[in-house]
Protein backbone atom coordinates (compact mmCIF):
# COMPACT_ATOMS: atom_id res chain seq x y z
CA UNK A 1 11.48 127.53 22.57
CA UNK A 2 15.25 127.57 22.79
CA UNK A 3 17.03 128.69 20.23
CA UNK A 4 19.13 126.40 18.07
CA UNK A 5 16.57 124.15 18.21
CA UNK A 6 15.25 122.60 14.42
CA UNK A 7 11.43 123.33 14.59
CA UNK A 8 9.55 120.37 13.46
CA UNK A 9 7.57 120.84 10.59
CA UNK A 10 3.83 118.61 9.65
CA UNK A 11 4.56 115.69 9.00
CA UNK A 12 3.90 114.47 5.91
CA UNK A 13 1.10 111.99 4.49
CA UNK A 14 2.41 108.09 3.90
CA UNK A 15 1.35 107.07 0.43
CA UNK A 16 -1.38 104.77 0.21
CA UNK A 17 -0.43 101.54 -1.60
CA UNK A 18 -2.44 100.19 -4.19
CA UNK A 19 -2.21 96.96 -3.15
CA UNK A 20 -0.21 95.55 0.15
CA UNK A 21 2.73 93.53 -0.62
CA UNK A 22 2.56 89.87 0.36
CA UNK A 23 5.92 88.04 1.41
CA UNK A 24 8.49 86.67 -1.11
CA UNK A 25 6.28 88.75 -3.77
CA UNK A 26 3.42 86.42 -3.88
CA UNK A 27 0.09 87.59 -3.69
CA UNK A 28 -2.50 86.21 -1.08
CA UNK A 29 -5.77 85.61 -1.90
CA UNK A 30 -8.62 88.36 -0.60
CA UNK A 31 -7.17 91.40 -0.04
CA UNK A 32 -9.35 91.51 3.74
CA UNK A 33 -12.25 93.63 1.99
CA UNK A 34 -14.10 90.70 2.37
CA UNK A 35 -14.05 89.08 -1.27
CA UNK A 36 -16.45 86.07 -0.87
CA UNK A 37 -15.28 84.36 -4.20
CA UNK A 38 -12.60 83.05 -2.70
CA UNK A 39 -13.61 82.59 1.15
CA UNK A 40 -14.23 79.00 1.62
CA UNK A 41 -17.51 77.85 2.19
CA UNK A 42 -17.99 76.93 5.54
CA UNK A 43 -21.74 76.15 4.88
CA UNK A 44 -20.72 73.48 2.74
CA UNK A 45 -18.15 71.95 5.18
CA UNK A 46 -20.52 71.82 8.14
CA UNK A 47 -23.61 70.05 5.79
CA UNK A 48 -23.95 66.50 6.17
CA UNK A 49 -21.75 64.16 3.90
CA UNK A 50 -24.79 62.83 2.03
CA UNK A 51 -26.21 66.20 1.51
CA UNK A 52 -23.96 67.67 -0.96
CA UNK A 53 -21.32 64.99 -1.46
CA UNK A 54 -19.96 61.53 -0.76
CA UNK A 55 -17.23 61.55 1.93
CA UNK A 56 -13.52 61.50 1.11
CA UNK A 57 -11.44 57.98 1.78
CA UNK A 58 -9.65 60.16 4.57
CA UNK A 59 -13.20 60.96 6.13
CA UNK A 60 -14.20 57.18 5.61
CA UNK A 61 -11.17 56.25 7.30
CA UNK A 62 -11.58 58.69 10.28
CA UNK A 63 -14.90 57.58 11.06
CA UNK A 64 -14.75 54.40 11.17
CA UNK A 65 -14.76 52.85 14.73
CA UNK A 66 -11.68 52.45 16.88
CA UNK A 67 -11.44 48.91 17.27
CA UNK A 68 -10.09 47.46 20.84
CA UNK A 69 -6.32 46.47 20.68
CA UNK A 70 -5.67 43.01 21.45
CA UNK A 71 -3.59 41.99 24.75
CA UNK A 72 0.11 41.73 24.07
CA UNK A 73 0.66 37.88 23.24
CA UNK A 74 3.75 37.67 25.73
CA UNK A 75 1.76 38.89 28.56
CA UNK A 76 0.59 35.72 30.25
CA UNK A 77 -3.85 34.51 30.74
CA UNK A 78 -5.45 34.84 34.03
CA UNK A 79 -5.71 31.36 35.88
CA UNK A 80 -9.33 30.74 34.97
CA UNK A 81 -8.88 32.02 31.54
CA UNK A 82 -6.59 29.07 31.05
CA UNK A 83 -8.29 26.72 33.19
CA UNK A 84 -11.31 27.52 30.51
CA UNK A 85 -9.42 27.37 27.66
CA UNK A 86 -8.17 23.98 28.54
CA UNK A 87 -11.98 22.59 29.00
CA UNK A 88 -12.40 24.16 25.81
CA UNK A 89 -9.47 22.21 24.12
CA UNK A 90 -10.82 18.51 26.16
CA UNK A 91 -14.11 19.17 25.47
CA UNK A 92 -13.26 19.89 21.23
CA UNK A 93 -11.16 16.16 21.68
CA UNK A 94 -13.53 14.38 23.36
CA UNK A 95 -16.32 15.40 21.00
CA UNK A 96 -13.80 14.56 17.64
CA UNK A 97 -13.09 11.13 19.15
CA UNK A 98 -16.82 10.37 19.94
CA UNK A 99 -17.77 11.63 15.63
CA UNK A 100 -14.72 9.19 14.61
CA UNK A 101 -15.54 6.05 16.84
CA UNK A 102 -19.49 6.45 15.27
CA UNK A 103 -18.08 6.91 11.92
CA UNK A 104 -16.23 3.39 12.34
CA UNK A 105 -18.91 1.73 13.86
CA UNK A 106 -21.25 2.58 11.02
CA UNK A 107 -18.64 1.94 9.17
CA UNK A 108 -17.99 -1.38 10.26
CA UNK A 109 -21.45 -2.33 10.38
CA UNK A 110 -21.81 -1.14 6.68
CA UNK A 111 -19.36 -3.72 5.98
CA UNK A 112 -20.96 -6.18 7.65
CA UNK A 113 -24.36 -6.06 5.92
CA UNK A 114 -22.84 -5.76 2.38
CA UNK A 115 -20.86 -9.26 3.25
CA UNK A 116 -23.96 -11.03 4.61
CA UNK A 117 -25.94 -9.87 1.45
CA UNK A 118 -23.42 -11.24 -0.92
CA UNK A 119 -22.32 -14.13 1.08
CA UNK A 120 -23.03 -16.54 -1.19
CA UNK A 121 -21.21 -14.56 -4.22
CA UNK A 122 -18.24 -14.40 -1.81
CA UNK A 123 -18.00 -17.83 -0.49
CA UNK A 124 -18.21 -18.92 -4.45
CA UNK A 125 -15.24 -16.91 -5.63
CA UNK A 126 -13.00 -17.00 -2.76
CA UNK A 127 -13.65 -20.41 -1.28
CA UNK A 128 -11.17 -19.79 2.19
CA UNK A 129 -13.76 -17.25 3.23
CA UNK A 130 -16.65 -19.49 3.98
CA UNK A 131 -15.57 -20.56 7.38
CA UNK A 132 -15.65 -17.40 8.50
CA UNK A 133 -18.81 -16.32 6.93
CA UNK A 134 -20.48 -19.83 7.74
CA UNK A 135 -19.33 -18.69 11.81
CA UNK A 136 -21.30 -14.77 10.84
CA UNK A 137 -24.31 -16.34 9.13
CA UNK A 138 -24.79 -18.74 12.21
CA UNK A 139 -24.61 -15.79 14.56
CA UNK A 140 -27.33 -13.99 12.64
CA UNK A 141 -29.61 -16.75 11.14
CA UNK A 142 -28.48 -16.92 8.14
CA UNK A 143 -26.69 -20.29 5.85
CA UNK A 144 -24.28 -19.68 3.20
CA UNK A 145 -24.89 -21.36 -0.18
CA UNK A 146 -24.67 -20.91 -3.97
CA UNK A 147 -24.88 -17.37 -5.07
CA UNK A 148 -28.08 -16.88 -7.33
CA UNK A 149 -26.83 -16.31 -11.61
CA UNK A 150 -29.74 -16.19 -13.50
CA UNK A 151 -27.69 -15.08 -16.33
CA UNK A 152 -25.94 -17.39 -16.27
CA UNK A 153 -28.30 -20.51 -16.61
CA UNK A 154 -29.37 -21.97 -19.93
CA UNK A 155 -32.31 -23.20 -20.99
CA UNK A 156 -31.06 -25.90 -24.12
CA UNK A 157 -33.93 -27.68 -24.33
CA UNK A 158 -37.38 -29.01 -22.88
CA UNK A 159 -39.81 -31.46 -23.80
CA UNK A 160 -43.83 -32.13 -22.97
CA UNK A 161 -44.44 -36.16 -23.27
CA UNK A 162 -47.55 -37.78 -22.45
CA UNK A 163 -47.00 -41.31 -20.26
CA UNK A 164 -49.33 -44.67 -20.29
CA UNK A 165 -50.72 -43.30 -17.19
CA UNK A 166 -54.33 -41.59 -18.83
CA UNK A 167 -53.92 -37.76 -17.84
CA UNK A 168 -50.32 -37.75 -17.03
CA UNK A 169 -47.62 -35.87 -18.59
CA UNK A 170 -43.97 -36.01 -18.24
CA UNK A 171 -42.05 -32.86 -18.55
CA UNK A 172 -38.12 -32.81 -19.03
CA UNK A 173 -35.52 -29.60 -19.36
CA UNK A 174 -31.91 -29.56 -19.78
CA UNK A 175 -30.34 -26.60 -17.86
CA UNK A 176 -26.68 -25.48 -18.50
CA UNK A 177 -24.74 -23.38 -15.76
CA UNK A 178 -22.22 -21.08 -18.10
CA UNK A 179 -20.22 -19.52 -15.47
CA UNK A 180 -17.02 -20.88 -13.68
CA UNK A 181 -18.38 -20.86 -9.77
CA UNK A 182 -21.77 -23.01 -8.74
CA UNK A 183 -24.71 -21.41 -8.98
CA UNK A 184 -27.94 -21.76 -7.60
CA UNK A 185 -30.74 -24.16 -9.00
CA UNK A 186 -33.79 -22.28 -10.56
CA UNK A 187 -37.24 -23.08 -10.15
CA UNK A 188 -39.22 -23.63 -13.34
CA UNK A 189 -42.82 -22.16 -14.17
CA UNK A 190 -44.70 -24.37 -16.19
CA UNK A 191 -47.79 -22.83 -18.22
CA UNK A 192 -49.51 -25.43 -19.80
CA UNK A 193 -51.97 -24.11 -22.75
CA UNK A 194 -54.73 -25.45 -25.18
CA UNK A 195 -55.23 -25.74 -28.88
CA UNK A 196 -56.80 -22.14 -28.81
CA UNK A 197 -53.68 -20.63 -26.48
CA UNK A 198 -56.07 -20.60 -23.26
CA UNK A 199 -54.13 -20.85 -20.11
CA UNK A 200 -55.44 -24.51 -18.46
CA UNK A 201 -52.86 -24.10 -15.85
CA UNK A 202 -49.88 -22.84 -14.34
CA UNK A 203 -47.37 -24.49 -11.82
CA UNK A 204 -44.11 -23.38 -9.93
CA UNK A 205 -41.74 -26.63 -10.41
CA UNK A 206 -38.67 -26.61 -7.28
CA UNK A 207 -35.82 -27.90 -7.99
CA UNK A 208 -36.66 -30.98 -5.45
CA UNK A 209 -39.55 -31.51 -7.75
CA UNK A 210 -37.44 -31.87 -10.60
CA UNK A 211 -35.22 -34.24 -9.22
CA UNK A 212 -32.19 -31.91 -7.52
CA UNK A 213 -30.50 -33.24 -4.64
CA UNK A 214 -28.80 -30.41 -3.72
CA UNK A 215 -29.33 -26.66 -4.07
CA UNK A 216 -26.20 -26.17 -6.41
CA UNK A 217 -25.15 -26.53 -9.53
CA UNK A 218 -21.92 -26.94 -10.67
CA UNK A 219 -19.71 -24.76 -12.20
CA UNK A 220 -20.16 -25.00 -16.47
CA UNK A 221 -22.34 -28.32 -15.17
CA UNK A 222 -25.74 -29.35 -16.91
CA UNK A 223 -28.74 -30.65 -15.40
CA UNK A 224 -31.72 -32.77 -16.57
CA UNK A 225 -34.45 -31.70 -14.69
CA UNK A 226 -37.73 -33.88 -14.89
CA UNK A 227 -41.32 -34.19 -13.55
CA UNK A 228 -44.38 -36.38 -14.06
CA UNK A 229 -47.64 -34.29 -13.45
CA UNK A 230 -51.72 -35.62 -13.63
CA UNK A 231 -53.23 -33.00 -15.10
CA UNK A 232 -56.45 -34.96 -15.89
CA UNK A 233 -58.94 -33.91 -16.56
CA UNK A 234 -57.37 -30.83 -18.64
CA UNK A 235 -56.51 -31.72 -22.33
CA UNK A 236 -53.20 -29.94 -22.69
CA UNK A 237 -51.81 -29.39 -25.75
CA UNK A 238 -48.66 -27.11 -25.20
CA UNK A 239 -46.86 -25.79 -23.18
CA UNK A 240 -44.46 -22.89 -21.52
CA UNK A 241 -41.23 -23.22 -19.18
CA UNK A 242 -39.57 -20.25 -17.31
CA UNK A 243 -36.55 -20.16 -15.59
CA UNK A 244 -36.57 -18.23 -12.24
CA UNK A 245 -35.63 -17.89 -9.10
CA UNK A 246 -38.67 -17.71 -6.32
């Protein structure tokens, strides 16, 4: 060994630390012995979501499906994408127009059977319709004439009389129309009875039998209907009228 020369001595041990300095003077968590309180538990992580626990809304969201991004809107249809998008659109019009024109005929023909069942009611209160519903009504076999009111026909009075004719009867009624349109003439039902009550007979009277001429009655008119009947050889002793229409 030259001289001169500084002779090395051992060198001396590095103190052990107690515990290894973390940076900025914070302390990390396990010191690398292998401290499994605060390793995480990878068990746990890799079980199933339903195992152990319901999934997070950041785990809901990543596994939901991707769902297919739609075509940019300026970038312009193939040909027969159009072309089928227009027999789409004509087919969807032709169909709308087809539902509307039913709905008007049935419609239409609604209309038309509601004004040939209340003809009559119409041609009595407005009187410049029954041209035109006279021209309908001969189209479809039908007449127009006075509406039927049997509410508003009045029975004032009626009267059994026997005649100088053995087994004949005369029967008279005075009918009263209240309302301001003509109505139709009622039929009468005439019950005729004995002393006891019994039912001898019972006859439907038209208004031809009872003298009409016509089939209306005027509006707030009366009418003195009357009929001679043999009802030989039945010994009738009362009677019963009803007003009605057949």
């Amino acid at each position: 060994m030259p001289a001169g020369e500084p002779v090395a001595g051992p060198e001396a041990p590095a103190p052990a630390a107690e515990h290894s300095a973390s940076p900025l003077g914070y302390e990390l968590p396990g010191d690398g012995l292998g401290d499994s309180a605060d390793a995480p538990d990878t068990d746990a992580l890799a079980a199933p979501f339903g195992a152990s626990r319901l999934p997070e809304s950041w785990e809901r969201e990543a596994l939901k499906p991707e769902e297919a991004e739609p075509p940019p809107s300026g970038e312009p249809l193939p040909r027969f994408l159009q072309q089928a998008e227009k027999q789409t659109r004509n087919a969807r019009r032709l169909r709308q127009g087809l539902l509307a024109a039913l709905c008007a005929l049935l419609l239409v023909a609604l209309a038309g059977q509601l004004t040939l069942q209340g003809r009559d009611l119409l041609a009595a209160h407005w009187p410049a319709s029954r041209p035109m519903l006279a021209t309908l009504c001969h189209a479809m076999g039908c007449e127009v004439g006075a509406p039927m009111a049997l509410d508003q026909i009045v029975l004032d009075s009626s009267q059994l009389q026997t005649t100088d004719v053995p087994g004949e009867l005369t029967i008279t009624a005075e009918l009263r129309n209240r309302a301001g349109w003509p109505v139709r003439r009622p039929s009468l039902e005439l019950t005729l009875t004995s002393d006891d009550g019994l039912t001898l007979a019972r006859r439907v009277l038209s208004p031809a039998e009872l003298g009409a001429t016509d089939t209306a009655l005027p509006a707030e008119g009366s009418w003195h209907a009357q009929v001679r009947l043999d009802v030989a050889p039945l010994k009738v002793t009362g009677y019963a009228l009803d007003v009605f229409y057949p």
